[in-house]
Structures are given as C-alpha cells and as structure tokens.
Protein backbone atom coordinates (compact mmCIF):
# COMPACT_ATOMS: atom_id res chain seq x y z
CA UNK A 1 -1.93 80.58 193.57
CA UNK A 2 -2.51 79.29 190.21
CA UNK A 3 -1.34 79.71 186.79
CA UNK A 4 -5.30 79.99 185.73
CA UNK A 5 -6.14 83.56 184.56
CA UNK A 6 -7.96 85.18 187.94
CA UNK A 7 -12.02 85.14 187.97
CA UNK A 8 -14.22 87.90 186.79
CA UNK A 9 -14.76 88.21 191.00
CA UNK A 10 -11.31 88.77 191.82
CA UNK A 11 -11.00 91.20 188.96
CA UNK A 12 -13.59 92.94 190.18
CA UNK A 13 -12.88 92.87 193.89
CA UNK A 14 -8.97 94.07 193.19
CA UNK A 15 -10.26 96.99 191.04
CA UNK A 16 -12.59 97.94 193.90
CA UNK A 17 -10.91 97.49 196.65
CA UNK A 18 -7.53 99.11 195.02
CA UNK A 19 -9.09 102.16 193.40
CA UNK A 20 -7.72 101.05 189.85
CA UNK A 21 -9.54 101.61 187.28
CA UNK A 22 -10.26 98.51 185.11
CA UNK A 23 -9.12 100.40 181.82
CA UNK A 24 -6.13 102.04 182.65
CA UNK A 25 -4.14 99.00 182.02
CA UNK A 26 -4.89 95.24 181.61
CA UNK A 27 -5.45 93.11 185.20
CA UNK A 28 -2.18 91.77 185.02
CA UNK A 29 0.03 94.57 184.72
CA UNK A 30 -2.14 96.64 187.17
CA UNK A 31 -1.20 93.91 190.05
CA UNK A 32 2.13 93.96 189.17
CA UNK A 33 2.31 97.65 188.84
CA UNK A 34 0.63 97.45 192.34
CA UNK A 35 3.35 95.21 193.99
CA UNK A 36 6.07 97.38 192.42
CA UNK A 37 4.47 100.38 194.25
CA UNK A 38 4.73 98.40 197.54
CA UNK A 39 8.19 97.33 197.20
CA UNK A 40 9.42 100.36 196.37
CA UNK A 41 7.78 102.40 199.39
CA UNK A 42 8.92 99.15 201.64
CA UNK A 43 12.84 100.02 200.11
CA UNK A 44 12.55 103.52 200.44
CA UNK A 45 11.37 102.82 204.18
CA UNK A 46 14.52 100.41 204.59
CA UNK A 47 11.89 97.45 205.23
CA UNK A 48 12.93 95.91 201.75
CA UNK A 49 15.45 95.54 199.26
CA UNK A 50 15.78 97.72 195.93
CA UNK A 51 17.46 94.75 194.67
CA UNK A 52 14.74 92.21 194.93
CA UNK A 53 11.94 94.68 193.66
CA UNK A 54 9.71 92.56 191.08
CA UNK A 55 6.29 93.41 191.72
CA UNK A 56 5.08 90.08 192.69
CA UNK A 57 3.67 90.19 196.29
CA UNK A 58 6.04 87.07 197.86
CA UNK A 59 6.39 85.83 201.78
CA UNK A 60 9.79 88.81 201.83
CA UNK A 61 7.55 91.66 200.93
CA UNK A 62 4.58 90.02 203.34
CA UNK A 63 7.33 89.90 206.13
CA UNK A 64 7.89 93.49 204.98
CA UNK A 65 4.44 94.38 205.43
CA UNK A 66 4.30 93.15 208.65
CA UNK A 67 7.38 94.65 209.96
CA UNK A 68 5.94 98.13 208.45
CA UNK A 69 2.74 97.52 210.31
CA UNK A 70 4.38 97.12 213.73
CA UNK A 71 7.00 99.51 213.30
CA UNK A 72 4.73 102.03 212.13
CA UNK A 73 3.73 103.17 215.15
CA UNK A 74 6.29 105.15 216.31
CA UNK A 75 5.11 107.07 213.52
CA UNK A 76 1.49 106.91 214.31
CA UNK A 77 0.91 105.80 210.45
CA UNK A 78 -1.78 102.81 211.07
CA UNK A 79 -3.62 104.14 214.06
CA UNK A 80 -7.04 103.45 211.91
CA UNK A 81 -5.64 100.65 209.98
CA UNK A 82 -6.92 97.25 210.86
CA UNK A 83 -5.11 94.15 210.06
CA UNK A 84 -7.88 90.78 209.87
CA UNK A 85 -6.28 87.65 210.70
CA UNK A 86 -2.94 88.87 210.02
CA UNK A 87 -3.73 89.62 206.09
CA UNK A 88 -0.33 91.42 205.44
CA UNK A 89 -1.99 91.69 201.83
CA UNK A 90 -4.51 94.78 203.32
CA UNK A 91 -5.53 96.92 201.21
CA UNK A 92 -5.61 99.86 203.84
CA UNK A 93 -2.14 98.70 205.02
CA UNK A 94 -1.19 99.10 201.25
CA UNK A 95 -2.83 102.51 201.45
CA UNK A 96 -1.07 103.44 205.13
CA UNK A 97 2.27 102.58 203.56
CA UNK A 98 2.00 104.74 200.04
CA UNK A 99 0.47 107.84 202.23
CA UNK A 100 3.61 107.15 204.84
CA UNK A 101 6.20 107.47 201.79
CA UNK A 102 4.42 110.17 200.39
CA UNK A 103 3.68 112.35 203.86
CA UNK A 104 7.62 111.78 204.07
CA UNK A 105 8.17 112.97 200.66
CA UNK A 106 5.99 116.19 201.64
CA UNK A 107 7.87 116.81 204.81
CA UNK A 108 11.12 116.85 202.63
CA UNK A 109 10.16 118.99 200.20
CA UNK A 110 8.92 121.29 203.33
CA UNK A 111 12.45 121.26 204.31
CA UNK A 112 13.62 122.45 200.95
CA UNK A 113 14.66 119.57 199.62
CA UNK A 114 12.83 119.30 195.72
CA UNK A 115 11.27 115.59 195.46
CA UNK A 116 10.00 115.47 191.96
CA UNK A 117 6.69 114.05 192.36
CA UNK A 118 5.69 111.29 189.19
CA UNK A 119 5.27 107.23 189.14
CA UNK A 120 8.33 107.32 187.20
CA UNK A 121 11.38 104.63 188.04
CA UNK A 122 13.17 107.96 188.18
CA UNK A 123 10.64 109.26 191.19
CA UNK A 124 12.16 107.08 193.26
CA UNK A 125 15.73 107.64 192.19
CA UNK A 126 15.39 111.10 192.34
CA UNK A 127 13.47 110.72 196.16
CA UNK A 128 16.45 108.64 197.13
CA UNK A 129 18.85 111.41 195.87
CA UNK A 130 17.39 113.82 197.58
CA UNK A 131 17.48 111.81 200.74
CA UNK A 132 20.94 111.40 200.46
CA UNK A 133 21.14 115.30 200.37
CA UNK A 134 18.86 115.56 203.30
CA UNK A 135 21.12 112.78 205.21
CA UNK A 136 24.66 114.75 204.69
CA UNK A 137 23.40 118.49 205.53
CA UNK A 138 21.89 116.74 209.00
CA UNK A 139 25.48 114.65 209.77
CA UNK A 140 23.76 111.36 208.97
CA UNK A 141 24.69 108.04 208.08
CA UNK A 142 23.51 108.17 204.06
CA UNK A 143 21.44 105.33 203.71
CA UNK A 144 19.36 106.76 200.32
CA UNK A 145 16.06 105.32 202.28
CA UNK A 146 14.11 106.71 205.04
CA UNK A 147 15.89 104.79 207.86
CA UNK A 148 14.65 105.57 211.33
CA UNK A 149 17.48 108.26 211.95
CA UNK A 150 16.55 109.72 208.56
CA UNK A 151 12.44 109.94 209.73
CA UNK A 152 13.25 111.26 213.29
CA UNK A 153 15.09 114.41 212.19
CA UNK A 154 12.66 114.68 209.15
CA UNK A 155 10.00 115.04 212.17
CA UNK A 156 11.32 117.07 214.52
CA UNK A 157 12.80 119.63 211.91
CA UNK A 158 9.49 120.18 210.36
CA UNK A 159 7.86 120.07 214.33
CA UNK A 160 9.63 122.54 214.91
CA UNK A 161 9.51 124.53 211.79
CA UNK A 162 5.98 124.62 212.33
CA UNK A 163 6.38 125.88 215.64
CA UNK A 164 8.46 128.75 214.24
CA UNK A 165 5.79 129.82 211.89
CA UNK A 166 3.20 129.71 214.41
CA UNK A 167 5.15 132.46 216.43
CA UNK A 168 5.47 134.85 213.42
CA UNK A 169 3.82 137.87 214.49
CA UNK A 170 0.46 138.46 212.56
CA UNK A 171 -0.44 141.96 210.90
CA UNK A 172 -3.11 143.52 212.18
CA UNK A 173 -3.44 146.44 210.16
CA UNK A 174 -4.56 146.65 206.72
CA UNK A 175 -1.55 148.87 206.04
CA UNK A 176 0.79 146.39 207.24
CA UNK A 177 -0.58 143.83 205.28
C-alpha cells in the first residue's frame, strides 16, 4: 500500500476483473464504492460490523472474507469459487458474496416480504427492516442481518414452498385453462 496514485495496470486490471466500467465514476471512488458493497453484504450476513463500514478493504473485512468463504458452505455459495493462496481479496469470492446477499434477498421477497431492490444506503436499511419482519413472524431472535437461524428458515420455507407448487395440479384442458 502506498499513498502513490495506482498504475495505469492496476486501473486497468480492477476495471476488468470487477466489471466496472472505467467512466461511471473516477478509480478512487469506484474501489471504495466496491469495499462498501462488501462490507455491507459481510454485515448483512452477520460476518461484519455496520458500525465499522468504510469501504476500505482492511485485515477485519479480509478476516470477514475468509470466515464467509468457509462458512459458506453450508450454503453451497462457493462450490465453483476458488481461493489462490488464500487471496481473501478474490474477485469471484467478491462476486459469491454479493450473489449470496442478493439470492437471500430473492428468497425473501419469495416469502412475501418486499426488499426494495437499489444501491441506495436505504437498500440496505430497508433489507434489514424487512429482515426484522421476517425474524418476528418466524419466532426468531431479531438480529436485522441474515444470521444462520435467519438463512435456515429462509431455506427451508422457500424448499418447501417450492415443493407445494410443484404438487399443484396442472390443467389439462384448454377449457380449464
């Protein structure tokens, strides 16, 4: 780490490797933007604290990283992510962790619970409310994050939601369609 401004290499490498355009907003604010992304989905996984989200990508949200990475397979969330030399910094485990928050989100909303869906501060407010709701119609502890309680009902609710639906009867007649 310096305080130099990053090479034209690295600039290009993070935009590639991210997915960020290089115009939508200067280098420095897209990293940080970046890190508050990961922080966020850490806290909203109870890896991380809401309190200490900054956007800069420190040995806490690392450790976070790596505790995401092993606990993430109860979930079955990094099956094809692969982790070299213990870079916690991945951009695939970046990826696994944004599409975990946001399969979550989409299993809530299944459940009827409306997640607003923006990259708004008040996304995650409003995710965290509706968590809460989520959490006291199930007899949870309300935690406001996706604790492992939270997840494991989440799952087998919409398991067996989808079950349900699979046993509808099917018309097989134009006239009772």
């Amino acid at each position: 780490m310096s305080y130099l401004p990053p090479s034209e290499a690295a600039r290009e490498k993070f935009h590639r490797t991210t997915g960020i355009r290089e115009s939508t907003a200067p280098f420095e604010v897209s990293v940080v933007l970046l890190g508050r992304m990961i922080q966020e989905a850490l806290a909203l996984l109870s890896l991380y604290s809401l309190d200490a989200i900054d956007g800069l990508l420190c040995d806490t949200t690392l450790n976070a990283l790596q505790r995401f990475y092993v606990t993430s397979s109860v979930y079955k969330l990094c099956e094809d992510v692969e982790i070299e030399a213990k870079n916690w910094a991945s951009p695939a485990l970046f990826a696994a962790l944004l599409e975990a928050v946001d399969a979550f989100r989409g299993k809530l909303r299944s459940l009827g619970y409306a997640v607003v869906k923006s990259t708004a501060k008040s996304e995650v407010d409003e995710l965290r409310r509706q968590i809460k709701h989520f959490q006291k119609a199930q007899g949870l502890k309300t935690t406001m994050v996706f604790d492992p309680a939270t997840l494991e009902r989440i799952t087998k609710l919409c398991a067996r939601t989808a079950a349900t639906s699979a046993l509808q009867p099917v018309a097989t007649t134009v006239a009772a369609l």
